[in-house]
Protein backbone atom coordinates (compact mmCIF):
# COMPACT_ATOMS: atom_id res chain seq x y z
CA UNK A 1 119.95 106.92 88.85
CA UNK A 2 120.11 102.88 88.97
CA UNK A 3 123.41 101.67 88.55
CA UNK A 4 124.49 97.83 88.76
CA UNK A 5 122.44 94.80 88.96
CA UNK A 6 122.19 93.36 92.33
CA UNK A 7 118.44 91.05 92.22
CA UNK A 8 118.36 88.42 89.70
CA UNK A 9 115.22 86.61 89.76
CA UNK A 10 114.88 82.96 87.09
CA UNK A 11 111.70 81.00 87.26
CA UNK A 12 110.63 81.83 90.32
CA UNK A 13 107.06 79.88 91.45
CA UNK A 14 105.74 79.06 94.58
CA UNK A 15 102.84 76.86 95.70
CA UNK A 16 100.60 77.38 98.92
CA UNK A 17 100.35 74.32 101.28
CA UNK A 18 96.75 73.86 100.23
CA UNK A 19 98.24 73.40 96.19
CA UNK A 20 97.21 76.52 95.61
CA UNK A 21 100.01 78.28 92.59
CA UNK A 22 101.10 81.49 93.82
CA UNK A 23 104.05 82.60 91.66
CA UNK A 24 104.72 80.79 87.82
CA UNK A 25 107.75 81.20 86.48
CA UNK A 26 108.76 85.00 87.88
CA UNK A 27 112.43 86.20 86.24
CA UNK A 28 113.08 89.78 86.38
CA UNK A 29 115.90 92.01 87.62
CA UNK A 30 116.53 95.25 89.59
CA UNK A 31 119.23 97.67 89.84
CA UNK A 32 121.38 99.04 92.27
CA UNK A 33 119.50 102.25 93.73
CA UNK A 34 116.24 101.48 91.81
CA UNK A 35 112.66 101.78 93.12
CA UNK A 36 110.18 99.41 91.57
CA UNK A 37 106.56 98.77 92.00
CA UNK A 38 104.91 95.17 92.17
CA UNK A 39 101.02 96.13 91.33
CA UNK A 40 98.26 93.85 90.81
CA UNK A 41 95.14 92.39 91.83
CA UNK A 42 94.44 90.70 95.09
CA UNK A 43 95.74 86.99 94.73
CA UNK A 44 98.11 88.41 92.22
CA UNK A 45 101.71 87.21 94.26
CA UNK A 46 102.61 90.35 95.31
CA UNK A 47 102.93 89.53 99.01
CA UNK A 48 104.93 86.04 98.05
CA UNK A 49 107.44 87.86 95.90
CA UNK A 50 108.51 90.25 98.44
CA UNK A 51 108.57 86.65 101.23
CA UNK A 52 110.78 84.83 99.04
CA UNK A 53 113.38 87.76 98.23
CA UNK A 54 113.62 87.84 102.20
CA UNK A 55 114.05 84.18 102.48
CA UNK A 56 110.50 83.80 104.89
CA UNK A 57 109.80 81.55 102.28
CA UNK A 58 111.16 78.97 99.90
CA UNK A 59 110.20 78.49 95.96
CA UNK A 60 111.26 76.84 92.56
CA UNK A 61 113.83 78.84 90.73
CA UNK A 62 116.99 80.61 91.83
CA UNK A 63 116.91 84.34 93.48
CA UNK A 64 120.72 85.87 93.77
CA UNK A 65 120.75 89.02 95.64
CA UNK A 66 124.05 91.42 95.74
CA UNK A 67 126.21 88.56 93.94
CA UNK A 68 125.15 86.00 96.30
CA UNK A 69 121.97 82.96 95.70
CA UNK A 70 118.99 82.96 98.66
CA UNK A 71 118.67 79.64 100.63
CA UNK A 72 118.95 78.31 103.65
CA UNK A 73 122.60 78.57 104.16
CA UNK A 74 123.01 81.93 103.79
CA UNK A 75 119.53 83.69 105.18
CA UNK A 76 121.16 85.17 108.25
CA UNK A 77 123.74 87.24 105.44
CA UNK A 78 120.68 87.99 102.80
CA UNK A 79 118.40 89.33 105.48
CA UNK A 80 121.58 91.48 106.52
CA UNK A 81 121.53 93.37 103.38
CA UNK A 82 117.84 93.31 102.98
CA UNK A 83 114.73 94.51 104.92
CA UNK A 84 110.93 93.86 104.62
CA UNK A 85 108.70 95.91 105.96
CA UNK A 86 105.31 94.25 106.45
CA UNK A 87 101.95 95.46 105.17
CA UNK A 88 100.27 94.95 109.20
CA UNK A 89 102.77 96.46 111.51
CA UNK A 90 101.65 94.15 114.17
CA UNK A 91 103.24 91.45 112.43
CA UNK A 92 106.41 93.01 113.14
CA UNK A 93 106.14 95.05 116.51
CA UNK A 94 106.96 92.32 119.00
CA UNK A 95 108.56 94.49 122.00
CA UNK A 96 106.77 96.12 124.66
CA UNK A 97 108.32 99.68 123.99
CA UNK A 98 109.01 101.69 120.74
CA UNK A 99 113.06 101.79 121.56
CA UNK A 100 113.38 98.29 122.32
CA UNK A 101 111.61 97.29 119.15
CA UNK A 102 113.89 99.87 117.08
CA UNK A 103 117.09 98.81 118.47
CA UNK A 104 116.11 94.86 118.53
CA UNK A 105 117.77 94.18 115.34
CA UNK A 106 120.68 96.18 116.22
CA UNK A 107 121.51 95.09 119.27
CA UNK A 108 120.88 91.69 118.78
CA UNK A 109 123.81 92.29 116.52
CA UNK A 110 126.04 94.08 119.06
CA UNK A 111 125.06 91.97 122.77
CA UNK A 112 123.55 95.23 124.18
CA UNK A 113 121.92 98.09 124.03
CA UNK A 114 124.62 100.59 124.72
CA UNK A 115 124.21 104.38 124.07
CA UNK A 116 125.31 104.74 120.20
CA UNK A 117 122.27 102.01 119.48
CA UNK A 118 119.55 104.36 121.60
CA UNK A 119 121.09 107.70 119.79
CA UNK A 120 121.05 105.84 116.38
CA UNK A 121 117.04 104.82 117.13
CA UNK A 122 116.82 108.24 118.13
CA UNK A 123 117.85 109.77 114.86
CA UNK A 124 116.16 107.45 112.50
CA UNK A 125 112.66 108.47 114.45
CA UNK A 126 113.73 111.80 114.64
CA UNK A 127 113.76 111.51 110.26
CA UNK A 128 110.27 109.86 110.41
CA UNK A 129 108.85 112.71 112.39
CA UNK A 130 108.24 110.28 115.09
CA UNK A 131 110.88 111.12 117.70
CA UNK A 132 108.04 111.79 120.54
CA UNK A 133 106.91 107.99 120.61
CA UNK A 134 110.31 106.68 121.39
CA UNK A 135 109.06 105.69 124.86
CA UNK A 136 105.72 104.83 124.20
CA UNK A 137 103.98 101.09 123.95
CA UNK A 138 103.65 100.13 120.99
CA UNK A 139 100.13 98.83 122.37
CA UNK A 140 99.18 102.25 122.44
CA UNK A 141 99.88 103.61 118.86
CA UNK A 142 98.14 104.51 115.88
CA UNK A 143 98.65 102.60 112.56
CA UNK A 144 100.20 105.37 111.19
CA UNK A 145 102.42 105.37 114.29
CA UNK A 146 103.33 101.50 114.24
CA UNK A 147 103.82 101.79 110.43
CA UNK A 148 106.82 104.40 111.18
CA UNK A 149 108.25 102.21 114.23
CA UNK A 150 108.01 99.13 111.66
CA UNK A 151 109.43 100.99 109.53
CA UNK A 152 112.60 102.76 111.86
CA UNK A 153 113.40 99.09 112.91
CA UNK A 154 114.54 97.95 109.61
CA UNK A 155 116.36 101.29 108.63
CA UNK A 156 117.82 100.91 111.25
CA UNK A 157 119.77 98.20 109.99
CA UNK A 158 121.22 100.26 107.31
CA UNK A 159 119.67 97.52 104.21
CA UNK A 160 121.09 97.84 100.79
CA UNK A 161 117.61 96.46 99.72
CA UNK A 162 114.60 97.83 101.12
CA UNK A 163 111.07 95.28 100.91
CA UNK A 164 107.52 97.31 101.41
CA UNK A 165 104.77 95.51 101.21
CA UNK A 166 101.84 98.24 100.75
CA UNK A 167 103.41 100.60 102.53
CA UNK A 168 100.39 103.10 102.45
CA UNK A 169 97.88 100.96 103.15
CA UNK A 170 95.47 102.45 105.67
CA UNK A 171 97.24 105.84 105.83
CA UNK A 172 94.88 108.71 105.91
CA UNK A 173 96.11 111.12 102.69
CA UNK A 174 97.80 113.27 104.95
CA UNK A 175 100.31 110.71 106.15
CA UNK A 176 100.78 109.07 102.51
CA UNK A 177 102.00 111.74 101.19
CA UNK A 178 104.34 112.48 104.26
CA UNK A 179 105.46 108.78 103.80
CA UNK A 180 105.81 109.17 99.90
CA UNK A 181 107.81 112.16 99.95
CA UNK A 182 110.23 110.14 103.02
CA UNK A 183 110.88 107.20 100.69
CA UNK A 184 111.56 109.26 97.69
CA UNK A 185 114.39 110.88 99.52
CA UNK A 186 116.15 106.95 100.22
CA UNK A 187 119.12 106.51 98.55
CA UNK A 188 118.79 103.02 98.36
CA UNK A 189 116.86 100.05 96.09
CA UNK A 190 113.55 99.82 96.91
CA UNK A 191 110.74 97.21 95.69
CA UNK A 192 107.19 98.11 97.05
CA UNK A 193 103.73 96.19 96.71
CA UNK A 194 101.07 98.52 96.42
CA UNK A 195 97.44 98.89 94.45
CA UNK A 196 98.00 102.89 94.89
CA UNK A 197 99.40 103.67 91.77
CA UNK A 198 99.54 107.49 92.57
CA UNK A 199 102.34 106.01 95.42
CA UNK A 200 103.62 103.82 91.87
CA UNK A 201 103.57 106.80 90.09
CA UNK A 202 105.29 108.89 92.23
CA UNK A 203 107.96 106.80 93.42
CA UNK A 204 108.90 104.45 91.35
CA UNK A 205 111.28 104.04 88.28
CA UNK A 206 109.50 100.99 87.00
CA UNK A 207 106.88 99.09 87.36
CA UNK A 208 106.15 95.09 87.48
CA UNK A 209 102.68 93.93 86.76
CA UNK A 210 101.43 90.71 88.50
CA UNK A 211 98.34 88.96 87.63
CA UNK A 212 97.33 85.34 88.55
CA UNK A 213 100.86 84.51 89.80
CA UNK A 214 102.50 85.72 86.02
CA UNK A 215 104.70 88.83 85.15
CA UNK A 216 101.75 90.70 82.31
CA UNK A 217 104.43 93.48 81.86
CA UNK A 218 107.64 95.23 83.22
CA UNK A 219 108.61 98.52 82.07
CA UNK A 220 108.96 102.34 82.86
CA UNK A 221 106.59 103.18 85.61
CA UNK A 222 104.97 106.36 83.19
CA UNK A 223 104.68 103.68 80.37
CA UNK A 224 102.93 101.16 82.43
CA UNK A 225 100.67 103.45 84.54
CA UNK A 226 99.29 105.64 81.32
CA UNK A 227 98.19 102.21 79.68
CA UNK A 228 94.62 102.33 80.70
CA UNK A 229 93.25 98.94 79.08
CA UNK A 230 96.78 97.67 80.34
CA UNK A 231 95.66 98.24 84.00
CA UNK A 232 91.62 97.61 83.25
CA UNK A 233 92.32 94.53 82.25
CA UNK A 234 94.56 93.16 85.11
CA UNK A 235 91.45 94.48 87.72
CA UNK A 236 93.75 97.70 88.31
């Protein structure tokens, strides 16, 4: 069950280079050990929410995760106790093999990539069913495939706070539910983008409705989900 509050969110907006308003006036807070949903149209600020609790980018407002406030002094301890997993894997996958782009994070951390780092990349792929690519390109793998890899790299990091941005997007069914049933079994605070709300309703707690850059509601994710005009009227 959620416990403590550990993301506070205040009048959080954002504006694109080209003027264009992304995010007006966000606040809202999560939980220790809760999983929430951000739905909403395209254009709705989904993706920017999830960039500016990572630090990627900066906004108006004030974001405090786990006691302590996101900026530019302290990114290198915030992205320590939170990972983002990007909607394109190939945003993320940088290294030539599946091992070395596991055990990046890690061993950037430690100097090297000694034996306990390789077992520990081991394991995590061996939990995402994925143990057989650890030597593979990741030139050479499916999306499904990458989206795992993506995925093992920032586990493997151990986050308090775990960032998916549409983490099912382009899975055959198949592999969402695979990847559903995974997450659900996390025991760890989650926030997830996503316009599949049978991955909302299956995963998350609570959900956050975005539309046009504005929170339209916030509230159990059974509540939110079974409003039908709710959703029909935010292009869901």
């Amino acid at each position: 069950m959620p416990g403590a509050e550990i993301i506070e969110v205040n009048n959080l907006s954002y504006r694109f280079p080209d003027g264009t308003q992304a995010l007006h006036q966000v606040s809202l807070r999560v939980r220790e050990k809760e999983r929430v949903a951000v739905i909403g149209p395209n254009g709705a600020g989904k993706s920017t929410l999830l960039l500016l609790l990572d630090g990627l980018l900066a906004g108006e407002g004030r974001i405090k995760i786990l006691g302590t406030e996101v900026g530019r002094g302290n990114l290198t301890h915030i992205r320590s106790k939170v990972g983002l997993v990007f909607q394109d894997p190939d945003d993320q996958l940088f290294m030539p093999s599946v091992l070395d782009d596991v055990i990046y994070g890690l061993c950037a951390k430690i100097k090297s990539p000694d034996p306990e780092a390789i077992e520990k990349a081991r394991e995590i792929l061996r939990q995402l069913n994925a143990e057989a690519l650890l030597n593979r390109s990741t030139m050479s793998l499916s999306l499904g495939e990458k989206k795992k890899v993506a995925l093992a790299g920032v586990l493997i990091m151990e986050p308090e706070v775990l960032l998916l941005d549409e983490p099912t997007s382009g899975l055959d069914p198949a592999a969402r539910r695979w990847l559903i049933s995974y997450l659900s079994g996390l025991n760890r605070t989650m926030i997830f983008t996503t316009h599949n709300l049978e991955l909302a309703s299956r995963l998350a707690h609570r959900v956050i409705l975005l539309n046009a850059g504005r929170v339209v509601a916030d509230g159990p994710a059974a509540e939110i989900l079974s409003d039908e005009k709710l959703l029909l009227d935010n292009g869901l």
